[in-house]
C-alpha atoms as a PDB file:
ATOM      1  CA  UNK A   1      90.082 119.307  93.357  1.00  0.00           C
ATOM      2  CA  UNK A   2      87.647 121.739  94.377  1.00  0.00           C
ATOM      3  CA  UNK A   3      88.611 124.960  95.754  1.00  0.00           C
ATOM      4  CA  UNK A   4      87.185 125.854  99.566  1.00  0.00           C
ATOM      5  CA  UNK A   5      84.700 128.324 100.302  1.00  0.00           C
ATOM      6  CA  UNK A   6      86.356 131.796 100.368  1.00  0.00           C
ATOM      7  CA  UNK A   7      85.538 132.176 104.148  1.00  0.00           C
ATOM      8  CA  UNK A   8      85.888 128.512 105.052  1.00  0.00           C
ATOM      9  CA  UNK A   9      88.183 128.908 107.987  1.00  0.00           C
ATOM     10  CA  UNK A  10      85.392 132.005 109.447  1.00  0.00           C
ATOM     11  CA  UNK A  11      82.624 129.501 108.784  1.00  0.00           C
ATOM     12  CA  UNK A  12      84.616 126.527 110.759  1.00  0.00           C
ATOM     13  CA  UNK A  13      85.537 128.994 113.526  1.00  0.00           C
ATOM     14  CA  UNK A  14      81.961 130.249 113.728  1.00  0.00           C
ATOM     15  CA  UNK A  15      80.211 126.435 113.602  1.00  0.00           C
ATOM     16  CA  UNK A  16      83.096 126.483 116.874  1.00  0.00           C
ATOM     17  CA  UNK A  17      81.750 128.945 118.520  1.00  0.00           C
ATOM     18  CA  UNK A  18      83.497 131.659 117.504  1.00  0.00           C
ATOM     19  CA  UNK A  19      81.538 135.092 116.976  1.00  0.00           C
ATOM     20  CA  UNK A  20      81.910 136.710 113.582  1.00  0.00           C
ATOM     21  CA  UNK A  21      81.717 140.026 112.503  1.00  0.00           C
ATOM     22  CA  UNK A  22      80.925 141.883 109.672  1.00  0.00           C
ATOM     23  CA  UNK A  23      82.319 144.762 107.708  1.00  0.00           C
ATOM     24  CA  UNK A  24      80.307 148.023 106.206  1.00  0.00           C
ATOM     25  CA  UNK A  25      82.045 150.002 103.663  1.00  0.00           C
ATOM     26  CA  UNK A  26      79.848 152.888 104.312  1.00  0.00           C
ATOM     27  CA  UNK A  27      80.122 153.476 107.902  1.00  0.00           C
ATOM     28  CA  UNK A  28      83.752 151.938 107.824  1.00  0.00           C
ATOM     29  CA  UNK A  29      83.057 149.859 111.024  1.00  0.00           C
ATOM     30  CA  UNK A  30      82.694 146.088 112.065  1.00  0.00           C
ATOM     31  CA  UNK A  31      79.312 145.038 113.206  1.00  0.00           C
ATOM     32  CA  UNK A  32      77.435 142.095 114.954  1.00  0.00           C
ATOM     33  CA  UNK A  33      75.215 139.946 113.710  1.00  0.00           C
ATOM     34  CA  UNK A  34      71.644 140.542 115.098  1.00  0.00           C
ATOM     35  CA  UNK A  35      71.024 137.156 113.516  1.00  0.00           C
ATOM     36  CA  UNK A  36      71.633 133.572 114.197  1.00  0.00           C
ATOM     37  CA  UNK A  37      73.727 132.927 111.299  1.00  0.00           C
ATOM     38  CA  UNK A  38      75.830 134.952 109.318  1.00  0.00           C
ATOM     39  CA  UNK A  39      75.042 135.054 105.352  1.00  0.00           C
ATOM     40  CA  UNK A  40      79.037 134.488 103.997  1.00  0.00           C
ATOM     41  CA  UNK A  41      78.326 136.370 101.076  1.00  0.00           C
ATOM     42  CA  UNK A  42      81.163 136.605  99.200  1.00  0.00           C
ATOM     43  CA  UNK A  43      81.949 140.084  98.181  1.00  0.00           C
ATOM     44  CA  UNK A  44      81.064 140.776 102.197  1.00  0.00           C
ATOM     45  CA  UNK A  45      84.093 141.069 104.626  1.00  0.00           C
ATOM     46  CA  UNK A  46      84.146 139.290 107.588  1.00  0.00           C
ATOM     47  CA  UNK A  47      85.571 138.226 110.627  1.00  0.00           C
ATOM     48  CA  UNK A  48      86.078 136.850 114.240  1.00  0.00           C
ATOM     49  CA  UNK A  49      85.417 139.740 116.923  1.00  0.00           C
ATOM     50  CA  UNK A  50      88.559 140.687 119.058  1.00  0.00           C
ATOM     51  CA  UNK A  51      88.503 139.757 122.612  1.00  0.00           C
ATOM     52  CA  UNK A  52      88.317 143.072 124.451  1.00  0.00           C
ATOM     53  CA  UNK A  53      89.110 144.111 128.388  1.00  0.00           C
ATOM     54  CA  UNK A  54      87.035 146.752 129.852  1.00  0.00           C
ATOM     55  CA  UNK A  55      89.357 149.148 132.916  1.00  0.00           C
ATOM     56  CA  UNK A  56      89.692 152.088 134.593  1.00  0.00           C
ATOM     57  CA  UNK A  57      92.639 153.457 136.594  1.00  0.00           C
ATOM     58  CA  UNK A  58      92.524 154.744 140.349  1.00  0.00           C
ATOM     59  CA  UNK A  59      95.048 156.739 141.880  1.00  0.00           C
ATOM     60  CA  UNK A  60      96.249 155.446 145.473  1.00  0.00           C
ATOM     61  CA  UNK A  61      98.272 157.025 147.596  1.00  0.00           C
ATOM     62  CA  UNK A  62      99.555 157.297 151.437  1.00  0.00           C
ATOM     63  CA  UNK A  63     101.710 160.126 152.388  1.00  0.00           C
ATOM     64  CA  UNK A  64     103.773 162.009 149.352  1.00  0.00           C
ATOM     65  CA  UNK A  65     103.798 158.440 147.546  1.00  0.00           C
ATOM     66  CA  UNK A  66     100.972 157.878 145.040  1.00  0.00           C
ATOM     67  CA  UNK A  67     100.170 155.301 142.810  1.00  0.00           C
ATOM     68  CA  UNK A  68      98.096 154.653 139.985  1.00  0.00           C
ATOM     69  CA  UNK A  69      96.141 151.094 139.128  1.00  0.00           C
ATOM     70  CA  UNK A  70      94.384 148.886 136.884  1.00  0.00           C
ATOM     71  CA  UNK A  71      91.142 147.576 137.511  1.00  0.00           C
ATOM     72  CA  UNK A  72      88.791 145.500 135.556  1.00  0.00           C
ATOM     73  CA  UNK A  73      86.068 144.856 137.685  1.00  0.00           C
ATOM     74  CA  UNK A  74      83.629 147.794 139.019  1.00  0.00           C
ATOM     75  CA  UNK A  75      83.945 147.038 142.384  1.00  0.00           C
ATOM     76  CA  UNK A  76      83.522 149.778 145.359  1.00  0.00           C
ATOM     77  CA  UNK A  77      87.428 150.734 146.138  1.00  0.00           C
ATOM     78  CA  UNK A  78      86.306 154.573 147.221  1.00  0.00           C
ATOM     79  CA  UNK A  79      86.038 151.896 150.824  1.00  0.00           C
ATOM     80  CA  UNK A  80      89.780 151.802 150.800  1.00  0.00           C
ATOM     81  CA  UNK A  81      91.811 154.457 152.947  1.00  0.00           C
ATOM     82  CA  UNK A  82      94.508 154.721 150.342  1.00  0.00           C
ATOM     83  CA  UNK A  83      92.243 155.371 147.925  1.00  0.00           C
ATOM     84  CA  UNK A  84      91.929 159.032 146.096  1.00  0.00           C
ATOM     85  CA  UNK A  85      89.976 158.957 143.207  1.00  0.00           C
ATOM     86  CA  UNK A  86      89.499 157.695 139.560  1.00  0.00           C
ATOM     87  CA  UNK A  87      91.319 158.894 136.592  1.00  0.00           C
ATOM     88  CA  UNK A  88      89.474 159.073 133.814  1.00  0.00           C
ATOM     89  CA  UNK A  89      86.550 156.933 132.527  1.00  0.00           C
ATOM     90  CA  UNK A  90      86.107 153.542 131.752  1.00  0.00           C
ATOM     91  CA  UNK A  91      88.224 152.140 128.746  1.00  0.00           C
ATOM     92  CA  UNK A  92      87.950 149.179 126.388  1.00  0.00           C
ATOM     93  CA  UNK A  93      90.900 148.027 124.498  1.00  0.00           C
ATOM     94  CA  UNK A  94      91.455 145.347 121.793  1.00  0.00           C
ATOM     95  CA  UNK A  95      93.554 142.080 123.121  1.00  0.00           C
ATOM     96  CA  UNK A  96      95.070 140.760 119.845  1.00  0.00           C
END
């Protein structure tokens, strides 16, 4: 029997649609292909890229009572009357 390719569930995931990373040792950090295709070398780490969400957080408020919230889209909420201002920057975290 023979044995399957060492990344054979990456390479069925990618032929899926999937989007596949790649691992450097010397920067320590997962990449993207700028390529069609990756190579599936096999002393090369690899693997499918996390989904990520991209949000920032607004404070709200109407008399003494604030609130802060969520948002993942950039839309214009400076047009709301309850709104104060953003807190902090966008972030990105990993959805596993």
């Amino acid at each position: 029997m023979n044995k399957p390719h060492k990344h054979a569930t990456l390479i069925k995931a990618w032929a899926d649609g999937a989007e596949i990373q790649f691992f450097t040792p010397e920067t320590k950090q997962w990449r993207d292909f700028c390529s069609t295709a990756p190579a599936w070398l096999l002393d090369t780490e690899y693997r499918i890229k996390p989904k990520t969400i991209k949000y920032r957080v607004a404070l709200f408020g109407y008399e003494d009572k604030h609130w802060p919230v969520a948002f993942t889209t950039d839309e214009d909420l400076t047009k709301y009357h309850t709104f104060i201002k953003w807190i902090g920057d966008w972030q990105e975290v990993v959805v596993e």
